[in-house]
C-alpha atoms as a PDB file:
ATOM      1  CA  UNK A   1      -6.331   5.593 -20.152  1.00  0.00           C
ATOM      2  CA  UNK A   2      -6.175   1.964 -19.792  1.00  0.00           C
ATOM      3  CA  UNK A   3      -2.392   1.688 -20.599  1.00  0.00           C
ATOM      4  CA  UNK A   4      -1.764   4.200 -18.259  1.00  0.00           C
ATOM      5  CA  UNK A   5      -4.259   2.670 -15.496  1.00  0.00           C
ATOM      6  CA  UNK A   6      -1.944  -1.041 -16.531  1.00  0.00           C
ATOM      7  CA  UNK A   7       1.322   1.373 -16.023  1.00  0.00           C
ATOM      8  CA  UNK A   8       0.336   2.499 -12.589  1.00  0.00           C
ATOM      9  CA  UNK A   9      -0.363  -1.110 -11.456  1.00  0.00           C
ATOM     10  CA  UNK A  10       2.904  -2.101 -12.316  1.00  0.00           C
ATOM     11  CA  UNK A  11       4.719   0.496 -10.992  1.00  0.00           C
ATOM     12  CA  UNK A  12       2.638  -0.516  -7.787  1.00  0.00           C
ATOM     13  CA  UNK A  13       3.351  -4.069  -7.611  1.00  0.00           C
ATOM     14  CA  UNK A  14       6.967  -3.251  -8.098  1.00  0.00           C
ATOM     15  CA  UNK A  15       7.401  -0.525  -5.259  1.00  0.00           C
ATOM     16  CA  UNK A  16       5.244  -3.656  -3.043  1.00  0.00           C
ATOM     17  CA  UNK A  17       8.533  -5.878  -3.643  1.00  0.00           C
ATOM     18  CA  UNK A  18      10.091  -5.204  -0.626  1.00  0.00           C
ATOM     19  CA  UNK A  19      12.485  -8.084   0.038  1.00  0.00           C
ATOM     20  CA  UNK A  20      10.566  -8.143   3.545  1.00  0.00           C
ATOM     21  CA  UNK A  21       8.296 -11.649   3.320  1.00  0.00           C
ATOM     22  CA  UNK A  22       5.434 -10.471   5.624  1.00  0.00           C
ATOM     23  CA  UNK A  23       5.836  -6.742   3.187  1.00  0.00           C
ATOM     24  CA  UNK A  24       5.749  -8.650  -0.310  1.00  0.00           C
ATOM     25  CA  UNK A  25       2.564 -10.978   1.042  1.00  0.00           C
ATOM     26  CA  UNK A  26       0.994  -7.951   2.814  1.00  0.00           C
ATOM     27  CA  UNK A  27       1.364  -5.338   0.051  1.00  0.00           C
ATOM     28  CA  UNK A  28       0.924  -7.780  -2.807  1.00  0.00           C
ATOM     29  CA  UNK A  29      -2.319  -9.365  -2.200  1.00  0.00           C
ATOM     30  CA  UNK A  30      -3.440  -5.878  -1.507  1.00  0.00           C
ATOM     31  CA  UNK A  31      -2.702  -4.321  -4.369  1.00  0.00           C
ATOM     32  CA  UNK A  32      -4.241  -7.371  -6.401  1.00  0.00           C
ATOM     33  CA  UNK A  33      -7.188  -7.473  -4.777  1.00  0.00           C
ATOM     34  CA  UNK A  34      -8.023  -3.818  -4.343  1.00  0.00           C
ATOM     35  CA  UNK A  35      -5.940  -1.944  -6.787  1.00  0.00           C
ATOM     36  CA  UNK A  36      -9.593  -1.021  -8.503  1.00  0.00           C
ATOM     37  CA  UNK A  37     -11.528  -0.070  -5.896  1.00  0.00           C
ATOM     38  CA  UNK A  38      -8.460   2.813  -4.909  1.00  0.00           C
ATOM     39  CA  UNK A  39      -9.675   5.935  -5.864  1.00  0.00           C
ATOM     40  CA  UNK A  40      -6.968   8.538  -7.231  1.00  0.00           C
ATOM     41  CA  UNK A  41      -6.000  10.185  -4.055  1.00  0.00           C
ATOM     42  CA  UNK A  42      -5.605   6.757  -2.041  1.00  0.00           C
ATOM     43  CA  UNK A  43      -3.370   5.413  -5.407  1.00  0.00           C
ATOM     44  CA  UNK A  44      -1.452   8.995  -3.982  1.00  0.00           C
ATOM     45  CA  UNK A  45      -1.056   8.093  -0.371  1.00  0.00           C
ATOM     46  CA  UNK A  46      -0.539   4.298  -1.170  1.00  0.00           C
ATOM     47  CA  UNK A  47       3.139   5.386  -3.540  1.00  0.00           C
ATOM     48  CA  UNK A  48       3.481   7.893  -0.391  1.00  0.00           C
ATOM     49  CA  UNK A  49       3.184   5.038   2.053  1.00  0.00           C
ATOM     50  CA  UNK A  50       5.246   2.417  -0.037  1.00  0.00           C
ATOM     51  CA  UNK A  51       8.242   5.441   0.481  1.00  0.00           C
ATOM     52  CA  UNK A  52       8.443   4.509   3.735  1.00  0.00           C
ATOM     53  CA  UNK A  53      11.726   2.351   4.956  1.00  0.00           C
ATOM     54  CA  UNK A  54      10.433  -1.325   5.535  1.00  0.00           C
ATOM     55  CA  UNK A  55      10.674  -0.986   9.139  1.00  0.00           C
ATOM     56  CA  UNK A  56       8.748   1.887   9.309  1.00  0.00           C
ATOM     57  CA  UNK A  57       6.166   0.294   6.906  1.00  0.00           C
ATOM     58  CA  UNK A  58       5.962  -2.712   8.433  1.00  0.00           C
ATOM     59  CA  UNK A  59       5.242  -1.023  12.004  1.00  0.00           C
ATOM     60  CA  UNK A  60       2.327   1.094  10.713  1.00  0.00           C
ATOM     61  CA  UNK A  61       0.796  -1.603   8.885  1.00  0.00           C
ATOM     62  CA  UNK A  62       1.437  -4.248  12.033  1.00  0.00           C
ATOM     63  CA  UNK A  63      -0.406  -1.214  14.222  1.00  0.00           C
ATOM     64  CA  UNK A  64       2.448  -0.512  16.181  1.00  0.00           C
ATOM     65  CA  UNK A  65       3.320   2.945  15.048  1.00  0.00           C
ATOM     66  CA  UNK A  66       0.794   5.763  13.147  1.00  0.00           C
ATOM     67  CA  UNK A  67       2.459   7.719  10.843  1.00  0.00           C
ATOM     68  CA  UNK A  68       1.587  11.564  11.415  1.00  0.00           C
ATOM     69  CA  UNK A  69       0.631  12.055   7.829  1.00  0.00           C
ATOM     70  CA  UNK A  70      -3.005  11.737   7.776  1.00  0.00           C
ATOM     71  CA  UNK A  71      -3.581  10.746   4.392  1.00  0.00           C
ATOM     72  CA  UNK A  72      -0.986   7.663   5.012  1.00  0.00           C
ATOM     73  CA  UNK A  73      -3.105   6.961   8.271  1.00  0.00           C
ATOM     74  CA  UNK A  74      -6.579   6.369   5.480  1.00  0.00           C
ATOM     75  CA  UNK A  75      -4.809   4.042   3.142  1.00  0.00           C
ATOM     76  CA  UNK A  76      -2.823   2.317   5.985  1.00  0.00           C
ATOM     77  CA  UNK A  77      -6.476   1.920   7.602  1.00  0.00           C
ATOM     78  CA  UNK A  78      -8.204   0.419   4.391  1.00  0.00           C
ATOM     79  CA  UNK A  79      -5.318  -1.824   3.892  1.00  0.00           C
ATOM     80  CA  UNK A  80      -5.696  -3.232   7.519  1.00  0.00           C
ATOM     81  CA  UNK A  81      -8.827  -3.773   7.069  1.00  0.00           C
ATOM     82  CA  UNK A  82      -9.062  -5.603   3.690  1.00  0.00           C
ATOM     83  CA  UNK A  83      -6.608  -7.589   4.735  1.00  0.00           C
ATOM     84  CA  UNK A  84      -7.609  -8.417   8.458  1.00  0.00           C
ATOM     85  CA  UNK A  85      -9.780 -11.583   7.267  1.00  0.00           C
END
């Protein structure tokens, strides 16, 4: 479980380098700060949400756009908000 748990974290912090500088700092610290406190189904909607085109993805997580997907709008919420300080 463990290597697998390691596996998905990489995978993760590789789909967060974006080439963007605001994505990579956003999506990074994220994902090493919070990465175990993500449940299974928002580890699912954050690889949805990281599918997005980085214009896209940087507009829902700057609050300018919601994406229609509801299950993007929960992890796009708890990232905002861990990373709001």
């Amino acid at each position: 479980m463990e290597a697998a748990t390691t596996l998905s974290r990489n995978r993760l912090q590789w789909q967060c380098r974006r080439g963007m500088r605001e994505l990579d700092e956003l999506l990074n610290a994220f994902v090493d700060g919070h990465y175990d406190t993500l449940d299974t189904g928002e580890l699912e909607c954050l690889g949805k949400l990281l599918e997005y085109p980085d214009q896209l993805l940087l507009a829902c997580l700057m609050g300018r756009m919601v994406p229609t997907d509801t299950d993007v709008v929960h992890i796009v919420r708890i990232i905002r908000n861990t990373t709001a300080a």
